[in-house]
N, C-alpha and C. Protein backbone atom coordinates (compact mmCIF):
# COMPACT_ATOMS: atom_id res chain seq x y z
N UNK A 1 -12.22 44.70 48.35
CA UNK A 1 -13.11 45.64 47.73
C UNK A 1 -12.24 46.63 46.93
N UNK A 2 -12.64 46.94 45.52
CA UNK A 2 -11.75 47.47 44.85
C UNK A 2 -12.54 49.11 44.81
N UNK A 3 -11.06 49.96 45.13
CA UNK A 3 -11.46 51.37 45.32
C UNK A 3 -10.90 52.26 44.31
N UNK A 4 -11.28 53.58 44.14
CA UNK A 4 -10.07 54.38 43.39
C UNK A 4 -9.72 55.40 44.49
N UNK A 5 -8.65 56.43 43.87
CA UNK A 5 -8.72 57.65 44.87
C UNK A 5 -7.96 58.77 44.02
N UNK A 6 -7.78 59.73 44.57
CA UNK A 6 -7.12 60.72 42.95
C UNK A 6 -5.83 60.85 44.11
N UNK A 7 -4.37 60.41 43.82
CA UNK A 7 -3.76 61.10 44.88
C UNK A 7 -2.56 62.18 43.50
N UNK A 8 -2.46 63.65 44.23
CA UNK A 8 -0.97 63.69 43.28
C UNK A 8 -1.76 64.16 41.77
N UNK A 9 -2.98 64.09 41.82
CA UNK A 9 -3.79 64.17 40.14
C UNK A 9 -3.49 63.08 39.44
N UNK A 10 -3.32 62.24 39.95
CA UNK A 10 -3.62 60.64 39.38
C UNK A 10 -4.58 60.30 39.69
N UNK A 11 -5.37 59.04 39.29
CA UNK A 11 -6.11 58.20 39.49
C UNK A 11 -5.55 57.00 39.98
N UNK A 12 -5.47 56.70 41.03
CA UNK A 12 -5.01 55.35 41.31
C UNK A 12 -6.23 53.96 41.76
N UNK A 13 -6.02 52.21 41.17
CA UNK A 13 -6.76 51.73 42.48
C UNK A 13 -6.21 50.87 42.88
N UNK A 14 -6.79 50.52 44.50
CA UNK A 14 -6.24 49.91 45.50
C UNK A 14 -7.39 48.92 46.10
N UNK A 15 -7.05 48.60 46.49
CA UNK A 15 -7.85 46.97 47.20
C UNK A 15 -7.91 47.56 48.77
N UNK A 16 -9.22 47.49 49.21
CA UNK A 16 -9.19 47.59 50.30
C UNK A 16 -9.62 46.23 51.24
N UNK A 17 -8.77 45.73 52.05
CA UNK A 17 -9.07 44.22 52.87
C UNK A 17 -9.32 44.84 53.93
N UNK A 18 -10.18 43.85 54.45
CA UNK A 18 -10.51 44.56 55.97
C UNK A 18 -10.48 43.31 56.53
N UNK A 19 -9.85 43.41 57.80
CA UNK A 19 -9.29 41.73 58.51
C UNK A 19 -9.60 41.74 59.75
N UNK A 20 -10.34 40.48 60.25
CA UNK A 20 -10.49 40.48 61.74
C UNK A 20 -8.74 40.35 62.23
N UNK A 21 -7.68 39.72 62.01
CA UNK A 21 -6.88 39.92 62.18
C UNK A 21 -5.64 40.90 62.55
N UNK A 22 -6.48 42.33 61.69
CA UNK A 22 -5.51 42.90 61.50
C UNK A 22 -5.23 44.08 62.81
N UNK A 23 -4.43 44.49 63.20
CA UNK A 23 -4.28 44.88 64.22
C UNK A 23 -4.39 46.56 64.23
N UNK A 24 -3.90 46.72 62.79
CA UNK A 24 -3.35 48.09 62.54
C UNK A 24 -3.59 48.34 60.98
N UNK A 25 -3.02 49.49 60.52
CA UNK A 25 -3.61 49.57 58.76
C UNK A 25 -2.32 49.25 57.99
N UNK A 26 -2.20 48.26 56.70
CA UNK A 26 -0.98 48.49 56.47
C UNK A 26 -1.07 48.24 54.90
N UNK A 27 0.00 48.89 54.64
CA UNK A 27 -0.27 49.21 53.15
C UNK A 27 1.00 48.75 52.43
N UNK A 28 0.58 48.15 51.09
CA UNK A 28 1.71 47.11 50.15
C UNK A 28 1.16 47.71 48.71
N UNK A 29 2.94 47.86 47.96
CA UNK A 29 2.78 47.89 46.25
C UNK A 29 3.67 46.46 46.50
N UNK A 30 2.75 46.15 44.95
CA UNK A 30 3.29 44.43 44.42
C UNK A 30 3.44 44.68 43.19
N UNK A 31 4.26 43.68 43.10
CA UNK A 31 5.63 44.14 42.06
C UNK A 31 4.19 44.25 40.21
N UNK A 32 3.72 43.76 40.69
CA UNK A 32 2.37 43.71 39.37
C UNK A 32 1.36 44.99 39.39
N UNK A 33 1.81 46.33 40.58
CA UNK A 33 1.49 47.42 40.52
C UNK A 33 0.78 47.34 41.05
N UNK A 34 -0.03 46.23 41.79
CA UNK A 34 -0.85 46.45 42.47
C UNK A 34 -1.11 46.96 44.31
N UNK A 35 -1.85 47.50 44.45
CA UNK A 35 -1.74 48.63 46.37
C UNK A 35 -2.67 48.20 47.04
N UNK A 36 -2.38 47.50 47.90
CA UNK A 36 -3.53 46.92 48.65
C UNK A 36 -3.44 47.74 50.03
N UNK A 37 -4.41 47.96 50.60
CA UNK A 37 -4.46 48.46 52.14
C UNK A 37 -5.42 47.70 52.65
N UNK A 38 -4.45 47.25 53.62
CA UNK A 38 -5.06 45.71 54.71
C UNK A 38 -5.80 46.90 56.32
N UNK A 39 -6.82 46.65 56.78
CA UNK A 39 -7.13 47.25 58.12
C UNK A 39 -8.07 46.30 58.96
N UNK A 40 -7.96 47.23 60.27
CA UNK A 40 -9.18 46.33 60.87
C UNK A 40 -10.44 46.75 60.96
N UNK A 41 -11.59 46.05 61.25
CA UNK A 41 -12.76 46.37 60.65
C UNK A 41 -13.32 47.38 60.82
N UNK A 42 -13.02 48.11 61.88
CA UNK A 42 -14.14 48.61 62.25
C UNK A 42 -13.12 50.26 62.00
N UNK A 43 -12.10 50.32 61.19
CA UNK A 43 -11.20 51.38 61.23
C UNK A 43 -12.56 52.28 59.37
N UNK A 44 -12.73 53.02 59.69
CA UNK A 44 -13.11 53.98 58.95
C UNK A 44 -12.25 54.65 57.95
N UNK A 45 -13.07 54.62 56.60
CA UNK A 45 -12.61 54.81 55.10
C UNK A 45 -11.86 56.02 54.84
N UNK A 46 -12.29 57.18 55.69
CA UNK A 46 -11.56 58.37 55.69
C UNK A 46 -10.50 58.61 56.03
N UNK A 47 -10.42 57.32 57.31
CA UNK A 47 -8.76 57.30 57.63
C UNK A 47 -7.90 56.74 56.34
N UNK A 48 -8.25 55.50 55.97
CA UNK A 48 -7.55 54.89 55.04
C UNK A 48 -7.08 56.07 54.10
N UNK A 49 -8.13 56.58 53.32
CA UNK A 49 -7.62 57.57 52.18
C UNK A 49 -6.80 58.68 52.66
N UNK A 50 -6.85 59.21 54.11
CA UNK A 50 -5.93 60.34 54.41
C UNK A 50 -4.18 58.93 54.71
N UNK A 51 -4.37 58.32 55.43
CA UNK A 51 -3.24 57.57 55.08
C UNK A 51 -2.59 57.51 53.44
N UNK A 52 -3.26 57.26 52.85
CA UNK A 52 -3.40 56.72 51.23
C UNK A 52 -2.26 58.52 51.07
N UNK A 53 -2.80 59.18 50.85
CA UNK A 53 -2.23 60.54 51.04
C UNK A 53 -1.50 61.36 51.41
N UNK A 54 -1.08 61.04 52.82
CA UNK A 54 0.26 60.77 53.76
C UNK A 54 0.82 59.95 53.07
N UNK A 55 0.83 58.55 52.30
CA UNK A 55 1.69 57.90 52.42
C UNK A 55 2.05 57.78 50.41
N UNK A 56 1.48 59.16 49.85
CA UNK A 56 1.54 58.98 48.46
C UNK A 56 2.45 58.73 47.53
N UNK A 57 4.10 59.63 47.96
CA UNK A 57 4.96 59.82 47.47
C UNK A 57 5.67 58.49 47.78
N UNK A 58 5.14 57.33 48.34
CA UNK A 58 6.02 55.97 49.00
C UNK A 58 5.54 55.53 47.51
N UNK A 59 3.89 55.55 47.46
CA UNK A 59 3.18 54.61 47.12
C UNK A 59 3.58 54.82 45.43
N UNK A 60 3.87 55.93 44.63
CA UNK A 60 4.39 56.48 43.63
C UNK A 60 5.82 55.98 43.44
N UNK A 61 6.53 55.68 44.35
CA UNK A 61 8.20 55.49 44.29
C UNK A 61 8.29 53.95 44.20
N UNK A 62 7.02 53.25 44.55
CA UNK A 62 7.30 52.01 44.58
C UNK A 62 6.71 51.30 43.36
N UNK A 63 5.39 52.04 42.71
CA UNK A 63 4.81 51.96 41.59
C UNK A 63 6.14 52.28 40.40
N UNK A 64 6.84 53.01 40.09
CA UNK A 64 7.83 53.90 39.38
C UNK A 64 8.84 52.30 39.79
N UNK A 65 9.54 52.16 40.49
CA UNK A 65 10.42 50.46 40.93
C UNK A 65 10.35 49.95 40.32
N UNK A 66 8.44 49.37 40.16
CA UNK A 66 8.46 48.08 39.82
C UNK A 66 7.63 48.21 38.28
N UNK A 67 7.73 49.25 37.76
CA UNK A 67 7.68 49.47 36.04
C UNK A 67 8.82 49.01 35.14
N UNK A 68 9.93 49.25 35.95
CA UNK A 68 11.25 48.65 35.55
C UNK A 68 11.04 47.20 35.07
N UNK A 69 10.15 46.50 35.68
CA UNK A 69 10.16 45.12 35.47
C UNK A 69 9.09 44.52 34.75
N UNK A 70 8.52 45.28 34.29
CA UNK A 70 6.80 45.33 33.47
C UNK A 70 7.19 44.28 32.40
N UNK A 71 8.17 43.93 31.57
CA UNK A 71 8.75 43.23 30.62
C UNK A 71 9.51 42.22 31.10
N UNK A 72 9.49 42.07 32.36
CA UNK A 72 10.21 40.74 32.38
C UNK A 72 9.39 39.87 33.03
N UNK A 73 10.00 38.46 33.21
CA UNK A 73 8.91 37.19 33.61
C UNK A 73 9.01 37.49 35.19
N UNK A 74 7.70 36.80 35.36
CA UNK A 74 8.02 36.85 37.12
C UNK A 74 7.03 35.19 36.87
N UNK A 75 8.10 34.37 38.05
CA UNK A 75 7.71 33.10 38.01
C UNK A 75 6.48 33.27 38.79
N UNK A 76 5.19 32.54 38.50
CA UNK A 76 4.35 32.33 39.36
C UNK A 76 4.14 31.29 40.26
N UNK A 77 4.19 30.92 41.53
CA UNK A 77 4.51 30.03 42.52
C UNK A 77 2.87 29.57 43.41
N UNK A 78 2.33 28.75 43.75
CA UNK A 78 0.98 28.07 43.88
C UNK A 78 0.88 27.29 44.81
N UNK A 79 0.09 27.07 45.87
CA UNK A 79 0.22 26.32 46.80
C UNK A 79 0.67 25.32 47.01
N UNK A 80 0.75 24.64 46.23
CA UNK A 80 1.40 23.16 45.78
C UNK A 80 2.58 23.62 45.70
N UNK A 81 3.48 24.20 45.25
CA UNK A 81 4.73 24.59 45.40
C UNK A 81 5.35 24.78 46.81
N UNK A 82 4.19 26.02 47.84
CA UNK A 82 5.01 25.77 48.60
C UNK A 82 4.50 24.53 49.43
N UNK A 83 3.76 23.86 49.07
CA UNK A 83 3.78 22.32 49.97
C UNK A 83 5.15 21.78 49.70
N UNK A 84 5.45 21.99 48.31
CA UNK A 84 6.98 20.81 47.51
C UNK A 84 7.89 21.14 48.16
N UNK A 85 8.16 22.68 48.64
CA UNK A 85 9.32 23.30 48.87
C UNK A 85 9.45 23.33 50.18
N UNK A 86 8.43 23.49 51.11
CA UNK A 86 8.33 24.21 52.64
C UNK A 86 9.70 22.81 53.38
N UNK A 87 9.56 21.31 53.38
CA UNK A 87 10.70 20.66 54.00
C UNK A 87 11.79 21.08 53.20
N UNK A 88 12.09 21.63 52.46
CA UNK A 88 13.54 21.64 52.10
C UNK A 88 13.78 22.75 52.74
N UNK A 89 12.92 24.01 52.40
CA UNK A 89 13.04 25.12 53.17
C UNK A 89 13.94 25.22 54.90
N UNK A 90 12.59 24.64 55.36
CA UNK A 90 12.75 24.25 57.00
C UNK A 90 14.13 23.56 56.91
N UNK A 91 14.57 22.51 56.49
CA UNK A 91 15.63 21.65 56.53
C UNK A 91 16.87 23.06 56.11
N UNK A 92 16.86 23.68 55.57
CA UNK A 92 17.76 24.80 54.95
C UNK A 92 18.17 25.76 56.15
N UNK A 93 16.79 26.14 56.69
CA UNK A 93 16.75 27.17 57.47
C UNK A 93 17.45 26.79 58.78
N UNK A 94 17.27 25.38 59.34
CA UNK A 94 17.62 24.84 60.47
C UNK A 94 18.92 24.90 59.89
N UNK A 95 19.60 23.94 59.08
CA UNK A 95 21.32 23.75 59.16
C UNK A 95 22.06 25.40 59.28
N UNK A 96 21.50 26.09 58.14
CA UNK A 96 22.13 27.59 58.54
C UNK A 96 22.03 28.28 59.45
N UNK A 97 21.02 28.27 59.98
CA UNK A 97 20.80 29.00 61.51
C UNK A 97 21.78 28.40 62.34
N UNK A 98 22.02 26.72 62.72
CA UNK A 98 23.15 25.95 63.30
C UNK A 98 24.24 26.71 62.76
N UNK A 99 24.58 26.64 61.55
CA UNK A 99 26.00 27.22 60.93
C UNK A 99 26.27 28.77 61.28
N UNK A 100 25.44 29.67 61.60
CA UNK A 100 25.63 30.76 61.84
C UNK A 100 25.55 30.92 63.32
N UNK A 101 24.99 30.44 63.56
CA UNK A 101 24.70 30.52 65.33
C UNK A 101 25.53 29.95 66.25
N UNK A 102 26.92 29.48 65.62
CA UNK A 102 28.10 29.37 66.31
C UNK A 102 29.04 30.30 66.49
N UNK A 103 28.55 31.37 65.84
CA UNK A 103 29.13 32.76 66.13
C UNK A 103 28.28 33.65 66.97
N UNK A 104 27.17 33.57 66.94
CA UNK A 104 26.39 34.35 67.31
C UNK A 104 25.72 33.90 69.08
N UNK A 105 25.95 32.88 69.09
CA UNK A 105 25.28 32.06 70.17
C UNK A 105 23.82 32.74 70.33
N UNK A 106 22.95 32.99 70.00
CA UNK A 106 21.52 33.48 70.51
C UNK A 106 20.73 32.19 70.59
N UNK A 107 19.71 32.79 71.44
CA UNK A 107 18.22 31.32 71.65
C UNK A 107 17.34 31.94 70.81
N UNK A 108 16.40 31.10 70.32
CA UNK A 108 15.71 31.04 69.70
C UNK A 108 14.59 29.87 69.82
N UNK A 109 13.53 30.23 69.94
CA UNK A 109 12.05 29.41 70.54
C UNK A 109 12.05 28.66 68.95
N UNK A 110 11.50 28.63 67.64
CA UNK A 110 10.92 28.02 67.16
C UNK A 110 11.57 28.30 65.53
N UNK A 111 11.73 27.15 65.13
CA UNK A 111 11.43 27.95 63.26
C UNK A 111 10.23 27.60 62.48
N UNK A 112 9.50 28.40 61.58
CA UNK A 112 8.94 28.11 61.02
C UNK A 112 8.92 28.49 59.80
N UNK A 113 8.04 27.84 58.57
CA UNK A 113 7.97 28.07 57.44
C UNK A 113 6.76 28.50 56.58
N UNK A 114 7.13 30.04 55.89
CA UNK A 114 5.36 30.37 55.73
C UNK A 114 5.40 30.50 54.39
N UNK A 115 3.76 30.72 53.78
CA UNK A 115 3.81 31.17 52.28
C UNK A 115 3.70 32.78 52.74
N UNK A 116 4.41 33.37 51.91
CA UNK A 116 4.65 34.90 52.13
C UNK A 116 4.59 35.76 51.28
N UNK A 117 3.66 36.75 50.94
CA UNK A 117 4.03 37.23 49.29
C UNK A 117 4.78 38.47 49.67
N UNK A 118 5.00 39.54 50.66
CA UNK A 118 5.86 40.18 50.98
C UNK A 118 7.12 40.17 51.70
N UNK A 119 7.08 39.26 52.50
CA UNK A 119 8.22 38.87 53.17
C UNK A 119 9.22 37.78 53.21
N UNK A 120 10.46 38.05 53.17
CA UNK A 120 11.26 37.01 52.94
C UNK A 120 11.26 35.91 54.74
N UNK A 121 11.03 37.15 55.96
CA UNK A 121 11.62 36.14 57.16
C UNK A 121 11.17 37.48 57.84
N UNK A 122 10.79 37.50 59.30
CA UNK A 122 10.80 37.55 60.35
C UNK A 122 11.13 37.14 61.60
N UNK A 123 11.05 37.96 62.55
CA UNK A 123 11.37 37.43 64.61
C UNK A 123 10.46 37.92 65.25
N UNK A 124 10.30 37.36 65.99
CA UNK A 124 9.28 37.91 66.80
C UNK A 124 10.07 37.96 68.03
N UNK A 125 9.31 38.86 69.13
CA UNK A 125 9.30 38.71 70.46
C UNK A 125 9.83 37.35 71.38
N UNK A 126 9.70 36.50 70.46
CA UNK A 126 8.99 35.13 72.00
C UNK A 126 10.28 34.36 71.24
N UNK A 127 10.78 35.19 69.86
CA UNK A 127 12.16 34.29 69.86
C UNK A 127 11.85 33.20 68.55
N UNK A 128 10.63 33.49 67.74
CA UNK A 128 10.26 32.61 66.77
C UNK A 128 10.78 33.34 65.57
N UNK A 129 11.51 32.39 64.71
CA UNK A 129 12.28 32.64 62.97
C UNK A 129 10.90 32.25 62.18
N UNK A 130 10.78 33.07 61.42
CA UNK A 130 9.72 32.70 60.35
C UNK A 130 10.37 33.34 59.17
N UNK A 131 10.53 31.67 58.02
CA UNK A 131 11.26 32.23 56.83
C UNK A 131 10.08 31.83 55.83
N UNK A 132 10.36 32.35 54.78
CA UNK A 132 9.58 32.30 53.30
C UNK A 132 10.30 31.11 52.76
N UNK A 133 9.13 30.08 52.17
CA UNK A 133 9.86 28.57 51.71
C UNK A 133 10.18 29.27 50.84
N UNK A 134 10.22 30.59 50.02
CA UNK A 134 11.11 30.48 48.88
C UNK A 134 12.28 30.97 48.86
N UNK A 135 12.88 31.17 50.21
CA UNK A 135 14.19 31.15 50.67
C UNK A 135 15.08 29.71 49.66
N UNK A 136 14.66 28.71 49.69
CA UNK A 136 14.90 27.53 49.27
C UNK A 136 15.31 27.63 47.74
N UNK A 137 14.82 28.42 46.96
CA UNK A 137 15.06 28.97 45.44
C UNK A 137 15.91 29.80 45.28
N UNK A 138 16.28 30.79 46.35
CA UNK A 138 17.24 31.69 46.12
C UNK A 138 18.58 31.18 46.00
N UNK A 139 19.74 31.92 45.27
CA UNK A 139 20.77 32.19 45.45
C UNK A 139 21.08 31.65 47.21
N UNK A 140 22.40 30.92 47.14
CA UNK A 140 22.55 30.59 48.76
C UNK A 140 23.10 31.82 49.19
N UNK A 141 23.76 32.41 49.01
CA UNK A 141 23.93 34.06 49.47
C UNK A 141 22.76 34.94 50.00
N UNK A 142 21.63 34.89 49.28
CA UNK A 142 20.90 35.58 49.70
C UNK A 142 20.10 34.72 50.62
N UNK A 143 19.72 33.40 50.29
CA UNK A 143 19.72 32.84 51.77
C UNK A 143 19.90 33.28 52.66
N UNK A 144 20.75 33.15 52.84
CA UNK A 144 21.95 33.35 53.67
C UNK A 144 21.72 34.62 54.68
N UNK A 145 21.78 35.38 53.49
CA UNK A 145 21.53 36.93 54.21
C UNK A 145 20.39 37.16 55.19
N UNK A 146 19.50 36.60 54.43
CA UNK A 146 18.03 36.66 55.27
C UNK A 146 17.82 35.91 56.61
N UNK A 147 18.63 34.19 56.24
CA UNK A 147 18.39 33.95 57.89
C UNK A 147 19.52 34.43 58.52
N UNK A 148 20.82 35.14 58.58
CA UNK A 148 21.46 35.99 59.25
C UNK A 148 20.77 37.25 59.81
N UNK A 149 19.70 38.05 59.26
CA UNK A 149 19.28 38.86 59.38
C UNK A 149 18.15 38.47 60.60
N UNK A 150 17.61 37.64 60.36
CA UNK A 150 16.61 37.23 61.20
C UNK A 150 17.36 36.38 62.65
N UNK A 151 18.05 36.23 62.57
CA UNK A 151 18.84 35.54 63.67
C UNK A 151 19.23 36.82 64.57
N UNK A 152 19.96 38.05 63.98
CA UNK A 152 20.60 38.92 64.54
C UNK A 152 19.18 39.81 65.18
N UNK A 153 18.25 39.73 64.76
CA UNK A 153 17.06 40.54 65.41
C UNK A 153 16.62 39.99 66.44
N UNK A 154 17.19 38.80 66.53
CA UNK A 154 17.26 38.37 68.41
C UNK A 154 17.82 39.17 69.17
N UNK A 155 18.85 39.49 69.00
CA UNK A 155 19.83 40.61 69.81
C UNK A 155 19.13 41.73 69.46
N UNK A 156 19.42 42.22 68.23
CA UNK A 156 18.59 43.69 67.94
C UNK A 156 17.65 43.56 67.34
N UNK A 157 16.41 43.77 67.58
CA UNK A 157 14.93 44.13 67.45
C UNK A 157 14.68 45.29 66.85
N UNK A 158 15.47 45.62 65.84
CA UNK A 158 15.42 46.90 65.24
C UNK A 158 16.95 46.75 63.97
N UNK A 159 16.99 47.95 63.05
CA UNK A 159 17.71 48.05 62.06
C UNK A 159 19.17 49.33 62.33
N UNK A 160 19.24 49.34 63.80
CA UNK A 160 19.57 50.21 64.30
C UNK A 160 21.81 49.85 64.02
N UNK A 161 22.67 50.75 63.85
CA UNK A 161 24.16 50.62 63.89
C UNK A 161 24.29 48.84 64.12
N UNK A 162 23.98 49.07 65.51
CA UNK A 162 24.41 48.02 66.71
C UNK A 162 23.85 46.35 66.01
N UNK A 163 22.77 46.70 65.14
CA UNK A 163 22.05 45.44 63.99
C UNK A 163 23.09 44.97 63.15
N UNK A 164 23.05 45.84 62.32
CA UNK A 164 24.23 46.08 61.01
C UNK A 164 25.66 45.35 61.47
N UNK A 165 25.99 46.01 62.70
CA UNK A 165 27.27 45.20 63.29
C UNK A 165 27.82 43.89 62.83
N UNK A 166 26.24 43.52 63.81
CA UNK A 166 26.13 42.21 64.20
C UNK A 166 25.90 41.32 62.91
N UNK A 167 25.03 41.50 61.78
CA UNK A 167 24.72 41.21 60.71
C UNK A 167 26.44 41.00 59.95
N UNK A 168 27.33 42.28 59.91
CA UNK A 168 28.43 41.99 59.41
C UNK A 168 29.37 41.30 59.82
N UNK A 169 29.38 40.75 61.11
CA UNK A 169 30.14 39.76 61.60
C UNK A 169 30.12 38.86 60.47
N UNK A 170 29.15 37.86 59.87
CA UNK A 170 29.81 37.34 59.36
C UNK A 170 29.33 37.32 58.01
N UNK A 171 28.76 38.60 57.89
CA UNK A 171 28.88 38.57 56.29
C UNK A 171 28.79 40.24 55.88
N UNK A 172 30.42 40.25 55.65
CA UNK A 172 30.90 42.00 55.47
C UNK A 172 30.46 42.34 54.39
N UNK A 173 29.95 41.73 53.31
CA UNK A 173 29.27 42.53 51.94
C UNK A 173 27.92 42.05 52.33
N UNK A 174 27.49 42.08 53.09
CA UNK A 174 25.64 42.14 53.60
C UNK A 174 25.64 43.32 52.47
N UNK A 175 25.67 44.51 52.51
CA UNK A 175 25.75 45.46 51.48
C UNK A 175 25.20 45.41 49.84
N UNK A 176 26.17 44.51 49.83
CA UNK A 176 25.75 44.13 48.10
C UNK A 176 24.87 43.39 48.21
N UNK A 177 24.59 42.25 48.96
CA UNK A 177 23.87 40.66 48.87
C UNK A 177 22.22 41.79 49.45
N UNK A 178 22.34 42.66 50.47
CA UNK A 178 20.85 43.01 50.37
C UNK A 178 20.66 44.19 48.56
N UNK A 179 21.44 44.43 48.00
CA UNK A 179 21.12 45.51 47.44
C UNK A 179 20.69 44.16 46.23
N UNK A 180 21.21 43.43 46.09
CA UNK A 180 21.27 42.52 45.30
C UNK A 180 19.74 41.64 45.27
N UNK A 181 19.23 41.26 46.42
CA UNK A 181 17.58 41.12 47.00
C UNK A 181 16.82 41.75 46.51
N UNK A 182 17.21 43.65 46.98
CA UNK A 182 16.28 44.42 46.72
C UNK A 182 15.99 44.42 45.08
N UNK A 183 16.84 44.11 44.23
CA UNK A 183 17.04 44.56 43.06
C UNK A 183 16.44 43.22 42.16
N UNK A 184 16.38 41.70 42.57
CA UNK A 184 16.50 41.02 42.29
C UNK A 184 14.92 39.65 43.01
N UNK A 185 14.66 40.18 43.74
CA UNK A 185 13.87 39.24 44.74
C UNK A 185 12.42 39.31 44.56
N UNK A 186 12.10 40.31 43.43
CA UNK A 186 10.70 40.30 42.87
C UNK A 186 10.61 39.41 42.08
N UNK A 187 11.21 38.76 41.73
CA UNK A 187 11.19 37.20 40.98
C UNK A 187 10.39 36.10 41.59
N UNK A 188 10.64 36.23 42.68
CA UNK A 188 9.81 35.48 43.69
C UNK A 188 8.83 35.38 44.21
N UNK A 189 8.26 36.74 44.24
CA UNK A 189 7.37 37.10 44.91
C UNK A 189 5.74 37.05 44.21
N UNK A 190 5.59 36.19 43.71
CA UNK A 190 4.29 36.01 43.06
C UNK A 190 3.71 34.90 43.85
């Protein structure tokens, strides 16, 4: 449902989804400027917009980001794509996780492979890797980075020193290769 709201003396609009799924309220800029706020159903409109409000100066800094890129191409990617891509993906994700996880020794319950328009990879709790088949397109560096990152959140469950550590074990310019993502990984994300 498409909304407006004035935040800041702007006019902004945002998409409001409402999800049996959703657990909690959560809010995304996409790289095409667009702000969606995902909630669950029965969470009330007044909250959303005082969130929207609380969370203005994010939602402005991320709009302002991704103007930078208003002129350039962003590939568009379609379900059929990630059908083409998701085994190479998985096949990618497994050998590197093996290749990295001889340093790291951690367990890990499951991998899987999702279509993702915000996220490159996740962990969960129970020990499950969930990467973005378009891990498979990237740069192997940044690969790289991401299922390192997601491996090490076995141990740390958070972004905390003791993460970072572990992350630089074996890759000491993590540094550049995430700044390099951040700067670079909206290419993908369509």
């Amino acid at each position: 449902m498409e909304k407006k709201i004035t935040l800041k003396n702007k006019k902004i609009s945002y998409t409001l989804k409402k999800s049996k799924r959703a657990r909690r309220m959560r809010l995304a800029v996409y790289c095409d400027g667009a702000v969606v706020v995902t909630t669950p159903f029965d969470l009330k409109e007044n909250i959303v917009e005082r969130f929207l409000r609380e969370k203005s100066q994010w939602v402005f800094s991320k709009l302002d980001f991704f103007k930078q890129f208003e002129d350039k191409s962003i590939t568009k990617y379609s379900h059929e794509d990630y059908l083409k891509f998701k085994k190479d993906a998985y096949i990618l994700a497994e050998n590197r996780l093996e290749y990295f996880n001889k340093t790291y020794k951690l367990k890990y319950n499951k991998i899987s492979i999702k279509n993702q328009k915000t996220r490159w990879g996740s962990c969960s709790k129970k020990g499950n890797l969930n990467f973005n088949y378009k891990i498979v397109l990237l740069p192997k560096n940044l690969a790289d980075y991401i299922i390192v990152h997601e491996l090490c959140h076995l141990k740390e469950f958070n972004h905390s020193k003791k993460f970072w550590n572990l992350v630089s074990k074996v890759m000491s310019d993590y540094l550049d290769i995430r700044k390099n993502l951040k700067k670079n990984g909206y290419q993908f994300y369509k």
